[in-house]
C-alpha atoms as a PDB file:
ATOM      1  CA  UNK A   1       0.000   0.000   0.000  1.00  0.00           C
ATOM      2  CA  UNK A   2       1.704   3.189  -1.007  1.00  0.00           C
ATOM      3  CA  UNK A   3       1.378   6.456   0.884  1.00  0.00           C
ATOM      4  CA  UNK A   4       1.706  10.024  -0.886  1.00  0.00           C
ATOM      5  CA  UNK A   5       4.411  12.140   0.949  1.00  0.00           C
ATOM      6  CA  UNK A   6       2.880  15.958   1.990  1.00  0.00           C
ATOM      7  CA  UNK A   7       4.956  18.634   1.297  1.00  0.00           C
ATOM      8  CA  UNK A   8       6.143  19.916   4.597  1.00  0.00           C
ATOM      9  CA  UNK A   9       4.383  23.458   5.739  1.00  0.00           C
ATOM     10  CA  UNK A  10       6.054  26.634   5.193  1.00  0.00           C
ATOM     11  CA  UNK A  11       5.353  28.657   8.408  1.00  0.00           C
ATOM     12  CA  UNK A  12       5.981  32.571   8.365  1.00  0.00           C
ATOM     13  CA  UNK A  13       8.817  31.652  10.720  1.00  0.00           C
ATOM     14  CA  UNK A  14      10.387  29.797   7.890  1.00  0.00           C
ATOM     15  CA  UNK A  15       9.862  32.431   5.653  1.00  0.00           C
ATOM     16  CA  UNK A  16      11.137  35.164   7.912  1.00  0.00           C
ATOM     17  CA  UNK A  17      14.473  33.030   8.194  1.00  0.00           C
ATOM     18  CA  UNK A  18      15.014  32.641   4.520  1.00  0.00           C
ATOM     19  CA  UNK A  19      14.562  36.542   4.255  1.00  0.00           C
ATOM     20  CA  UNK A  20      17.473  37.287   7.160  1.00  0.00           C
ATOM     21  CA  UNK A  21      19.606  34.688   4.870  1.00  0.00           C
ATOM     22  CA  UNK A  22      18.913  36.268   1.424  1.00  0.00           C
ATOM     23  CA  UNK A  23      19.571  39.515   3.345  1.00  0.00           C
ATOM     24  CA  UNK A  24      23.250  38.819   5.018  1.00  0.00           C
ATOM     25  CA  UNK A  25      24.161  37.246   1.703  1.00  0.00           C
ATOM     26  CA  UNK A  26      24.069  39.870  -0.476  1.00  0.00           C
ATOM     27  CA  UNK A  27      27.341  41.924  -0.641  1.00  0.00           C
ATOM     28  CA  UNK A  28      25.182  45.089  -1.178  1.00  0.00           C
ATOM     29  CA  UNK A  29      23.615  45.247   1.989  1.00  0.00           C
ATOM     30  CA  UNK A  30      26.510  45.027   4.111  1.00  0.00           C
ATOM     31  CA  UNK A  31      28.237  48.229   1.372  1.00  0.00           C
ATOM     32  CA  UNK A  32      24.980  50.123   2.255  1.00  0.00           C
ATOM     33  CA  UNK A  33      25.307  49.344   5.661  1.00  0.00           C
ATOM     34  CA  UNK A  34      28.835  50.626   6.317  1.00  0.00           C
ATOM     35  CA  UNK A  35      28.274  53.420   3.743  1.00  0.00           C
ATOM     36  CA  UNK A  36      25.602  54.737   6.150  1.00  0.00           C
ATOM     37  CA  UNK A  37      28.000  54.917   9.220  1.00  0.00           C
ATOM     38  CA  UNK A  38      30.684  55.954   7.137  1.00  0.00           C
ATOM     39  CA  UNK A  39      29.035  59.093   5.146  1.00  0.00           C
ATOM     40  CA  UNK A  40      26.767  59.771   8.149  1.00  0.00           C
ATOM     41  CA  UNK A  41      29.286  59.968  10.635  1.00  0.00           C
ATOM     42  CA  UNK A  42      31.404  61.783   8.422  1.00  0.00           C
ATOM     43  CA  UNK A  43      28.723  64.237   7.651  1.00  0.00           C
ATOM     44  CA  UNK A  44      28.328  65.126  11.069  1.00  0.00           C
ATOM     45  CA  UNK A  45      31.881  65.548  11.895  1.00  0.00           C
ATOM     46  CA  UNK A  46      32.102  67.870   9.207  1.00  0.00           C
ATOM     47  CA  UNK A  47      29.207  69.770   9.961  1.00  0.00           C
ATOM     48  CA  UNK A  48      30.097  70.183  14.041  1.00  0.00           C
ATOM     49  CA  UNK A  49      33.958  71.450  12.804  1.00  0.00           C
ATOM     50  CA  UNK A  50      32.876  75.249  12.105  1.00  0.00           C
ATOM     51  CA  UNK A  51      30.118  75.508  14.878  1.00  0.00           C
ATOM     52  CA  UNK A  52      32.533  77.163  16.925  1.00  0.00           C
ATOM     53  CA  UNK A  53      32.607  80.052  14.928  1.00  0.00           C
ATOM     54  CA  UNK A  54      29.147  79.967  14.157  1.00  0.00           C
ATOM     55  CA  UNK A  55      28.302  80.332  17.746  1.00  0.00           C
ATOM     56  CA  UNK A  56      30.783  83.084  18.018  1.00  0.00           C
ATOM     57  CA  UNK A  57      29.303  84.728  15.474  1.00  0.00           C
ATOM     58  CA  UNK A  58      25.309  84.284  16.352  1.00  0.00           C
ATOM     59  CA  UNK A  59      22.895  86.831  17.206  1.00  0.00           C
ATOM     60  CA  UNK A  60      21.770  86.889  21.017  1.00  0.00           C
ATOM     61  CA  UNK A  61      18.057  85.297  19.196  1.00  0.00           C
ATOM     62  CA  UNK A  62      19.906  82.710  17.351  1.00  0.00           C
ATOM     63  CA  UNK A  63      22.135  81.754  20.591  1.00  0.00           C
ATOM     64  CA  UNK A  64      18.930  81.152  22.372  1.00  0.00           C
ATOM     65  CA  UNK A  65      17.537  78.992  20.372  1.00  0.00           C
ATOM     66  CA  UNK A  66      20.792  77.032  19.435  1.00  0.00           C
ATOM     67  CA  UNK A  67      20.198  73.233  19.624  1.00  0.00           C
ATOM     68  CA  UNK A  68      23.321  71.020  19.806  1.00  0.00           C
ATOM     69  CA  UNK A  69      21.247  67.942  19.500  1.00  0.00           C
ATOM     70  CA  UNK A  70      19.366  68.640  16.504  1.00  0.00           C
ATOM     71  CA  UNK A  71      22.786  69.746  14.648  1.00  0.00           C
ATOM     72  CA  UNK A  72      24.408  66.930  15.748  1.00  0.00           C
ATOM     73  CA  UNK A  73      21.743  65.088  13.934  1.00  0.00           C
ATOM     74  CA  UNK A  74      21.415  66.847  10.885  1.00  0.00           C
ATOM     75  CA  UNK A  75      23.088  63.247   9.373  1.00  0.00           C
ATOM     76  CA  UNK A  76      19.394  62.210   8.978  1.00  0.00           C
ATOM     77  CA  UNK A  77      19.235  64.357   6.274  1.00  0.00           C
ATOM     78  CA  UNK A  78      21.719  62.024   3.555  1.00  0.00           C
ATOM     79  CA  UNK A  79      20.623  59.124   6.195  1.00  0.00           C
ATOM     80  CA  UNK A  80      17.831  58.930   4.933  1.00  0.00           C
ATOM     81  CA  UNK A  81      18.175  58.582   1.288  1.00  0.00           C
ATOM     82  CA  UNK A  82      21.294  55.668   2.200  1.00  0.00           C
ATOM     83  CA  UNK A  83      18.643  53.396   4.414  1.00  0.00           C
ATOM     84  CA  UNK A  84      16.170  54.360   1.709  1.00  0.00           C
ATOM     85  CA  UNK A  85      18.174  52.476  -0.489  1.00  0.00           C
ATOM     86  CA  UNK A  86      18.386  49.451   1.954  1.00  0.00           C
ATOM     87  CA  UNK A  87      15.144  49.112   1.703  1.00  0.00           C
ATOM     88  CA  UNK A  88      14.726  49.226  -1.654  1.00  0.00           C
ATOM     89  CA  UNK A  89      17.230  46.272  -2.456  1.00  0.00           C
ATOM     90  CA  UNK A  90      15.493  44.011   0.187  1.00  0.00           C
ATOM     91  CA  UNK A  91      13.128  43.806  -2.579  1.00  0.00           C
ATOM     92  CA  UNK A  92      14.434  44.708  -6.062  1.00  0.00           C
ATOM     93  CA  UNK A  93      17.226  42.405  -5.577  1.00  0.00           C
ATOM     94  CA  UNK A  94      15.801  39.640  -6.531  1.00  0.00           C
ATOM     95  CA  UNK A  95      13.514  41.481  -9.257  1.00  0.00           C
ATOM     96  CA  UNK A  96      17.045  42.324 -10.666  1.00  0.00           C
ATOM     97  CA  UNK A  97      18.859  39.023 -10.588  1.00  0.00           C
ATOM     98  CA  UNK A  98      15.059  36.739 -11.661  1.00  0.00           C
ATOM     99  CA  UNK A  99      14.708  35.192  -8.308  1.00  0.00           C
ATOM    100  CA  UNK A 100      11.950  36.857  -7.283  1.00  0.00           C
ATOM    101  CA  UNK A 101      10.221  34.086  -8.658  1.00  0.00           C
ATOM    102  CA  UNK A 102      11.811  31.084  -7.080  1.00  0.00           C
ATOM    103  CA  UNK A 103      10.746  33.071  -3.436  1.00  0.00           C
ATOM    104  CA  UNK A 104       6.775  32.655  -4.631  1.00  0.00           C
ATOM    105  CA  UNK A 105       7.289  29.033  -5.932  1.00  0.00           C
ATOM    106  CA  UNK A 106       8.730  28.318  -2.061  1.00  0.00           C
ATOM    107  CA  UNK A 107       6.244  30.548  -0.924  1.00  0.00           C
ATOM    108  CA  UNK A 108       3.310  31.266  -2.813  1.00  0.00           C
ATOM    109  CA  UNK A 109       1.059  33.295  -0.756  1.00  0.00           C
ATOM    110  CA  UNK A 110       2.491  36.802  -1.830  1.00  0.00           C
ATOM    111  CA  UNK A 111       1.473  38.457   1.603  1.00  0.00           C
ATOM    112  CA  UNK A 112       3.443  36.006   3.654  1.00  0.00           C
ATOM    113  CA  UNK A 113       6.317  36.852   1.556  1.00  0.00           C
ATOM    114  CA  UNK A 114       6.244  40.658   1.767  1.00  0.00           C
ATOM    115  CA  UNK A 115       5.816  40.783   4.895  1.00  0.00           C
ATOM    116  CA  UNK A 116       9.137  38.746   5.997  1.00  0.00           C
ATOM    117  CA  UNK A 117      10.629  40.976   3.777  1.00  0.00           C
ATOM    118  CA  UNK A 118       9.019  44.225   5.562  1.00  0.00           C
ATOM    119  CA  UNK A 119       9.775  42.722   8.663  1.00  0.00           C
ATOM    120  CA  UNK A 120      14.004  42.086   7.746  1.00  0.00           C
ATOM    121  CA  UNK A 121      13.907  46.076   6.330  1.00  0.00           C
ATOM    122  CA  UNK A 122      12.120  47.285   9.816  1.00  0.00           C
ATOM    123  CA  UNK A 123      14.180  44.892  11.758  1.00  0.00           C
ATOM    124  CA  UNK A 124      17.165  46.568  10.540  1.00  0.00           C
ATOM    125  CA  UNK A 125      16.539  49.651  10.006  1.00  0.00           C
ATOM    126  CA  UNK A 126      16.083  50.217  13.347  1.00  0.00           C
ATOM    127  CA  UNK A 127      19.132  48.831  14.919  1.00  0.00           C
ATOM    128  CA  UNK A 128      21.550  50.539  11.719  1.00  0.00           C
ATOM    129  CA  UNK A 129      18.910  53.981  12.331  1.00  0.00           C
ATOM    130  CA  UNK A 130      19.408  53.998  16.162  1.00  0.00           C
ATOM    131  CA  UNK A 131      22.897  53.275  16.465  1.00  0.00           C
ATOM    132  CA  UNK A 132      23.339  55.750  13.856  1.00  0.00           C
ATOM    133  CA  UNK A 133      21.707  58.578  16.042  1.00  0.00           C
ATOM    134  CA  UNK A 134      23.013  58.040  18.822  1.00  0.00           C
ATOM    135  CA  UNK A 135      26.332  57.929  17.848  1.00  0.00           C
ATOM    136  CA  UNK A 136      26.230  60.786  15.942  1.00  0.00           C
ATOM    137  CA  UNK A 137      24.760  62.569  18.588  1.00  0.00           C
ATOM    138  CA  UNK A 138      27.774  61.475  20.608  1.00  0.00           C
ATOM    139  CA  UNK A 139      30.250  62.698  17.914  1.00  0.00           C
ATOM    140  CA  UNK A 140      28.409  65.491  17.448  1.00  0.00           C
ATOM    141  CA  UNK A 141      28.716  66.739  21.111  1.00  0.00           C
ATOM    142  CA  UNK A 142      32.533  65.544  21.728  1.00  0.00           C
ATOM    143  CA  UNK A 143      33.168  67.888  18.564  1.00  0.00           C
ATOM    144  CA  UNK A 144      31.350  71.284  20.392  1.00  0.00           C
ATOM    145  CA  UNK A 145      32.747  70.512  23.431  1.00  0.00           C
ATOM    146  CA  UNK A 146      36.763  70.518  21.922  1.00  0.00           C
ATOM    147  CA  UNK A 147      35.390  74.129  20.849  1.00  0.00           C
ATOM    148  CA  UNK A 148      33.553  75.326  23.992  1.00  0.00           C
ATOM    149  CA  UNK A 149      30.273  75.677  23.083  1.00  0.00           C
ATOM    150  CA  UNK A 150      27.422  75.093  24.459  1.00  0.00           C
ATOM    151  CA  UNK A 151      26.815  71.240  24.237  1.00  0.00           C
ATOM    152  CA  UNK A 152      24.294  68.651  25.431  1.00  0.00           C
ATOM    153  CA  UNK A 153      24.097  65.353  27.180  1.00  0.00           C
ATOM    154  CA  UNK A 154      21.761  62.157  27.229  1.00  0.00           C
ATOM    155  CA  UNK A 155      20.299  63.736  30.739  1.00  0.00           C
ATOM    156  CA  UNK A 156      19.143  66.434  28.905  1.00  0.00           C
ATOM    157  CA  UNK A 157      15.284  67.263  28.332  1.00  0.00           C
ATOM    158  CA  UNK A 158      14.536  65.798  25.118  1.00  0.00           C
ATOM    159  CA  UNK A 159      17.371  64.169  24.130  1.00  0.00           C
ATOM    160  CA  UNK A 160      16.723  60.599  24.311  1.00  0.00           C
ATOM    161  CA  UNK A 161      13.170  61.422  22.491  1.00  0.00           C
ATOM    162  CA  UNK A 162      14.697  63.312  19.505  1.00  0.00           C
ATOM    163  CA  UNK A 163      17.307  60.002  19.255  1.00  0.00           C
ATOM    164  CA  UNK A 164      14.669  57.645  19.835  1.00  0.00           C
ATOM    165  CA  UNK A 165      12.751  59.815  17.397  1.00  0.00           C
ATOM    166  CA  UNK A 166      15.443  60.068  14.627  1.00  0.00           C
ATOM    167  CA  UNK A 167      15.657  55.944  14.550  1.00  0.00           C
ATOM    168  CA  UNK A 168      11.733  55.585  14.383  1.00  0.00           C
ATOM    169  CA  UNK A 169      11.803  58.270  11.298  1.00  0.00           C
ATOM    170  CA  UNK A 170      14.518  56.375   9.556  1.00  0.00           C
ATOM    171  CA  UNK A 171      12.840  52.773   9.793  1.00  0.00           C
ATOM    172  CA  UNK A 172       9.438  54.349   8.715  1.00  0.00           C
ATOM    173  CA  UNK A 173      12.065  55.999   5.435  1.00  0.00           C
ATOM    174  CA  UNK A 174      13.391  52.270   4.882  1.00  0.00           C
ATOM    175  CA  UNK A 175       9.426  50.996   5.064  1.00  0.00           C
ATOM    176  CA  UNK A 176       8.618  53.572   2.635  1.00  0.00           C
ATOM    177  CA  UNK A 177      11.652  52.852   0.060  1.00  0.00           C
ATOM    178  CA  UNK A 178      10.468  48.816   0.443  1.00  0.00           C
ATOM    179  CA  UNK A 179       6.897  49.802  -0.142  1.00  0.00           C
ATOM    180  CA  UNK A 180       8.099  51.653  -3.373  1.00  0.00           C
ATOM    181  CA  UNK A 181      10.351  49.309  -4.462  1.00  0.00           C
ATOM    182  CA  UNK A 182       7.694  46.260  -4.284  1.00  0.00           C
ATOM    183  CA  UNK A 183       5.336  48.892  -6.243  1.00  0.00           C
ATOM    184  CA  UNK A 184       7.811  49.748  -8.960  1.00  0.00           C
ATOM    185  CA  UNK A 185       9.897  46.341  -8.849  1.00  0.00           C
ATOM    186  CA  UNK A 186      13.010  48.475 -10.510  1.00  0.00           C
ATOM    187  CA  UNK A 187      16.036  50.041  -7.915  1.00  0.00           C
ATOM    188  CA  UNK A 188      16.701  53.337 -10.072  1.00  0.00           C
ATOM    189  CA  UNK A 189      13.081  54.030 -10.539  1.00  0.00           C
ATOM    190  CA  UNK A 190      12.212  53.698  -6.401  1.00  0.00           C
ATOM    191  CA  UNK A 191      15.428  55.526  -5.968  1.00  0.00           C
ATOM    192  CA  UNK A 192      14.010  58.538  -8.211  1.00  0.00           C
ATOM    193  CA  UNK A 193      11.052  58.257  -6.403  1.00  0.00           C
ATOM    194  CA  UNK A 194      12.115  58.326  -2.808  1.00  0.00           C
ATOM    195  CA  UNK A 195      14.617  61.086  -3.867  1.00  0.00           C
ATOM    196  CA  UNK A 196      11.728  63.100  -5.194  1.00  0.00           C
ATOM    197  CA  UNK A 197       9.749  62.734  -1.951  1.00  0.00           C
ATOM    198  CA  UNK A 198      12.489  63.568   0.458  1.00  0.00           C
ATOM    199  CA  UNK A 199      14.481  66.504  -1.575  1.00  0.00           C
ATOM    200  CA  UNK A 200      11.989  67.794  -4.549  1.00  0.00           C
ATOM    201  CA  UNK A 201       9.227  67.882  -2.738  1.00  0.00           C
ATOM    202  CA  UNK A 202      10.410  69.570   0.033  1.00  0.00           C
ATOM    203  CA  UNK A 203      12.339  72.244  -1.968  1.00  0.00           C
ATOM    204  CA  UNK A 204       9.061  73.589  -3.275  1.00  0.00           C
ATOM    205  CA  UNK A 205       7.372  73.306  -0.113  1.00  0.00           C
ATOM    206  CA  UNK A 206       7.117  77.078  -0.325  1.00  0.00           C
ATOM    207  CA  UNK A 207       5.121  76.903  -3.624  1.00  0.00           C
ATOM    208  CA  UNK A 208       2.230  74.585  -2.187  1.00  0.00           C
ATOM    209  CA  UNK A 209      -1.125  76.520  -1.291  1.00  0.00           C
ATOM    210  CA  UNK A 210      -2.229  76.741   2.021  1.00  0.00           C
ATOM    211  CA  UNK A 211      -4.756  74.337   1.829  1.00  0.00           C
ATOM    212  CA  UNK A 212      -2.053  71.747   1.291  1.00  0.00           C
ATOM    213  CA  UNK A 213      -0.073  72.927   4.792  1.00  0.00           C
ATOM    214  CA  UNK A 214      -1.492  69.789   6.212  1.00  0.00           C
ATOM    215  CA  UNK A 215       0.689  67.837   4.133  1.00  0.00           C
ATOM    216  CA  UNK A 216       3.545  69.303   4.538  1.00  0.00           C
ATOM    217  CA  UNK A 217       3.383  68.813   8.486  1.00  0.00           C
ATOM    218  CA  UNK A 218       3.967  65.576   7.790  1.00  0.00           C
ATOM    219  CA  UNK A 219       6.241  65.295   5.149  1.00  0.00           C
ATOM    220  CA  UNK A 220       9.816  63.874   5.203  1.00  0.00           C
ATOM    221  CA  UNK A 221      12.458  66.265   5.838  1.00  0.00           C
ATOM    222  CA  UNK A 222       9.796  68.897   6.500  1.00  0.00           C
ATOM    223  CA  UNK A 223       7.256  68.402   9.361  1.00  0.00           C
ATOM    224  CA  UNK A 224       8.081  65.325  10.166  1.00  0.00           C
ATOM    225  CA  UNK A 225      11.667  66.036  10.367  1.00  0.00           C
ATOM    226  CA  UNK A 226      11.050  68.565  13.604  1.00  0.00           C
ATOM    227  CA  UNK A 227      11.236  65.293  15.637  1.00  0.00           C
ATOM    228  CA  UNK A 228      15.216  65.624  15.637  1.00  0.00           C
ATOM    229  CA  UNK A 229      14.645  69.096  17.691  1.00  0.00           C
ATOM    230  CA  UNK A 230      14.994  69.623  21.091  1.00  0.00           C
ATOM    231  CA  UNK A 231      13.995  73.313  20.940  1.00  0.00           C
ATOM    232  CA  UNK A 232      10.652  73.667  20.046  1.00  0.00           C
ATOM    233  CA  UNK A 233       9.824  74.843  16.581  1.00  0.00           C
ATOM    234  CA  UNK A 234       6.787  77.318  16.092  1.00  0.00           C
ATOM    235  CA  UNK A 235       5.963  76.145  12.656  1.00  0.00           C
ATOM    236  CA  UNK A 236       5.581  72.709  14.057  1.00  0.00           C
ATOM    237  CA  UNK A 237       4.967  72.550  17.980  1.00  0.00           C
ATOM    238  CA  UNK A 238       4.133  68.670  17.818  1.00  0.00           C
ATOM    239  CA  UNK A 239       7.077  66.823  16.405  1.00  0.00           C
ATOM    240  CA  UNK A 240       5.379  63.843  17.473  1.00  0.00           C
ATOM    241  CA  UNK A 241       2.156  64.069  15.940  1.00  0.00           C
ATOM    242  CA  UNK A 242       3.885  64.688  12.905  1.00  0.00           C
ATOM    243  CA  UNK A 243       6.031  62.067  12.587  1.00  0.00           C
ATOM    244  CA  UNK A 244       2.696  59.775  13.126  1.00  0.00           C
ATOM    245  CA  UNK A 245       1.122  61.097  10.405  1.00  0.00           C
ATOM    246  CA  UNK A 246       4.076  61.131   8.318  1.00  0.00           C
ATOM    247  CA  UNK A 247       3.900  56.511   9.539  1.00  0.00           C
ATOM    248  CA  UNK A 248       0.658  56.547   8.554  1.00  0.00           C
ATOM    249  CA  UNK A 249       1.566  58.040   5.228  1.00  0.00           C
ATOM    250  CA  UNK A 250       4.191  55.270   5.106  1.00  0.00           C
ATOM    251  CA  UNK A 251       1.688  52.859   5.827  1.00  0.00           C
ATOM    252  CA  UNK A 252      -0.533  53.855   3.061  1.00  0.00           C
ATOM    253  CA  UNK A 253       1.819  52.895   0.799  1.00  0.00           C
ATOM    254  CA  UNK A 254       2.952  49.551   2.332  1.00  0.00           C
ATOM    255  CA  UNK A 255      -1.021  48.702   1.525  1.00  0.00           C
ATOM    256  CA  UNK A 256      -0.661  49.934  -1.922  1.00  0.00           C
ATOM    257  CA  UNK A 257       2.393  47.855  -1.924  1.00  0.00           C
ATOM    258  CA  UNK A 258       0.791  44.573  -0.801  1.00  0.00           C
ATOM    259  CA  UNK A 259      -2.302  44.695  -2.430  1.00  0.00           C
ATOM    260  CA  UNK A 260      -0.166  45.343  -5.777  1.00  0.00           C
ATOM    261  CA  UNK A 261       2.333  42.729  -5.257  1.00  0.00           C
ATOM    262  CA  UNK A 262      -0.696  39.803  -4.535  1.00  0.00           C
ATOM    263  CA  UNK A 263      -2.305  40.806  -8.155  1.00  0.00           C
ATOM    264  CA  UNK A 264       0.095  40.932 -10.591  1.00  0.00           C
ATOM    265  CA  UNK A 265       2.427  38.851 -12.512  1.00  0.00           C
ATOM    266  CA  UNK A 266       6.056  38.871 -11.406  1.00  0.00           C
END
């Protein structure tokens, strides 16, 4: 009497697994990886070296409302397009080398296999985005300090919120770049995209009615961006509430993302 063998279940565990491999295989993750420490440390280094004489310089206004947090982490700013690309590979990777088909023939509900993928780019995001704060912060504040001005510490009010803050606004970046990248299946066209949203838009910020203000609260590099501040900004007094609308935006497209990657063809 012969038996038929089952094909053994593929839990989300499994695929999750098989996503962290794919990921920590590829050489390009671990070259955007140190490129992000390398550029975004750098960044800040160079921008703390003349803040000496910028303080010396300042107004009495501009004193009082000088932030060495929030320059320290003015990194976020190329950050952001670097982990953007991070997320973007997770998924055009295998668009670009034709494997992206083997992954649905080992796992063939689509939704399962997104959102292992989602998870990996969240996952790291926010270890690379918070070490990356913090640490720049750190810099940041041992470079003002060799030029006596005023500094900051973790103690500090706000501190560990605009850190905290900066890591949770570059994993929602990385979400966004996977969400494009899943919608438009190609690196340079996601990369044109997310570039768009977090530099063009922006720059003509000042061109947008005022019925569209809402929007811009929440933008990337705009509203959103006011997280990174310890010293409150009148344009945008809740940093926080703006960075949650900014997820939600995020979101939004993740939805998009899933719904388009479960109807199509590969």
């Amino acid at each position: 009497m012969s038996t038929v063998a089952t094909a053994p279940t593929v839990t989300f565990a499994d695929t999750l697994r098989a996503e962290w491999v794919k990921f920590r295989s590829l050489r390009s993750t671990w070259s955007t990886l140190a490129c992000l420490f390398l550029v975004g440390l750098g960044i800040t280094a160079l921008a703390m070296s003349s803040a000496g004489t910028d303080y010396a310089n300042a107004t009495a206004a501009e004193r009082a409302a000088w932030d060495p947090t929030n320059l320290s982490l003015t990194t976020y700013i190329v950050a952001q397009l670097i982990i953007g690309v991070l997320g973007i590979l997770i998924v055009t990777s295998e668009y670009a080398t034709g494997l992206m088909q083997t992954s649905l023939m080992a796992t063939p509900r689509r939704h399962r296999l997104l959102a292992a993928k989602v998870v990996v780019a969240a996952a790291v995001a926010v270890a690379a985005g918070q070490v990356l704060m913090l640490t720049s912060f750190l810099l940041g504040q041992a470079v003002l300090s060799a030029q006596d001005v005023p500094s900051a510490t973790l103690r500090d009010p706000g501190v560990l919120s605009a850190i905290g803050g900066g890591g949770l606004y570059l994993t929602a970046i990385a979400l966004l770049a996977a969400g494009l990248g899943t919608i438009i299946r190609a690196t340079a066209g996601a990369l044109a995209t997310l570039v768009s949203i977090v530099f063009l838009v922006p720059a003509l910020a000042g061109l947008f009615p005022s019925w569209l203000q809402g929007l811009v609260d929440v933008w990337p590099t705009q509203g959103a961006a006011a997280v990174f501040a310890t010293v409150p900004d009148p344009d945008y007094p809740h940093p926080w509430l703006n960075l949650g609308g900014m997820c939600l935006g995020v979101a939004a497209v993740l939805v998009a993302a899933f719904v388009v990657f479960s109807r199509r063809d590969v």
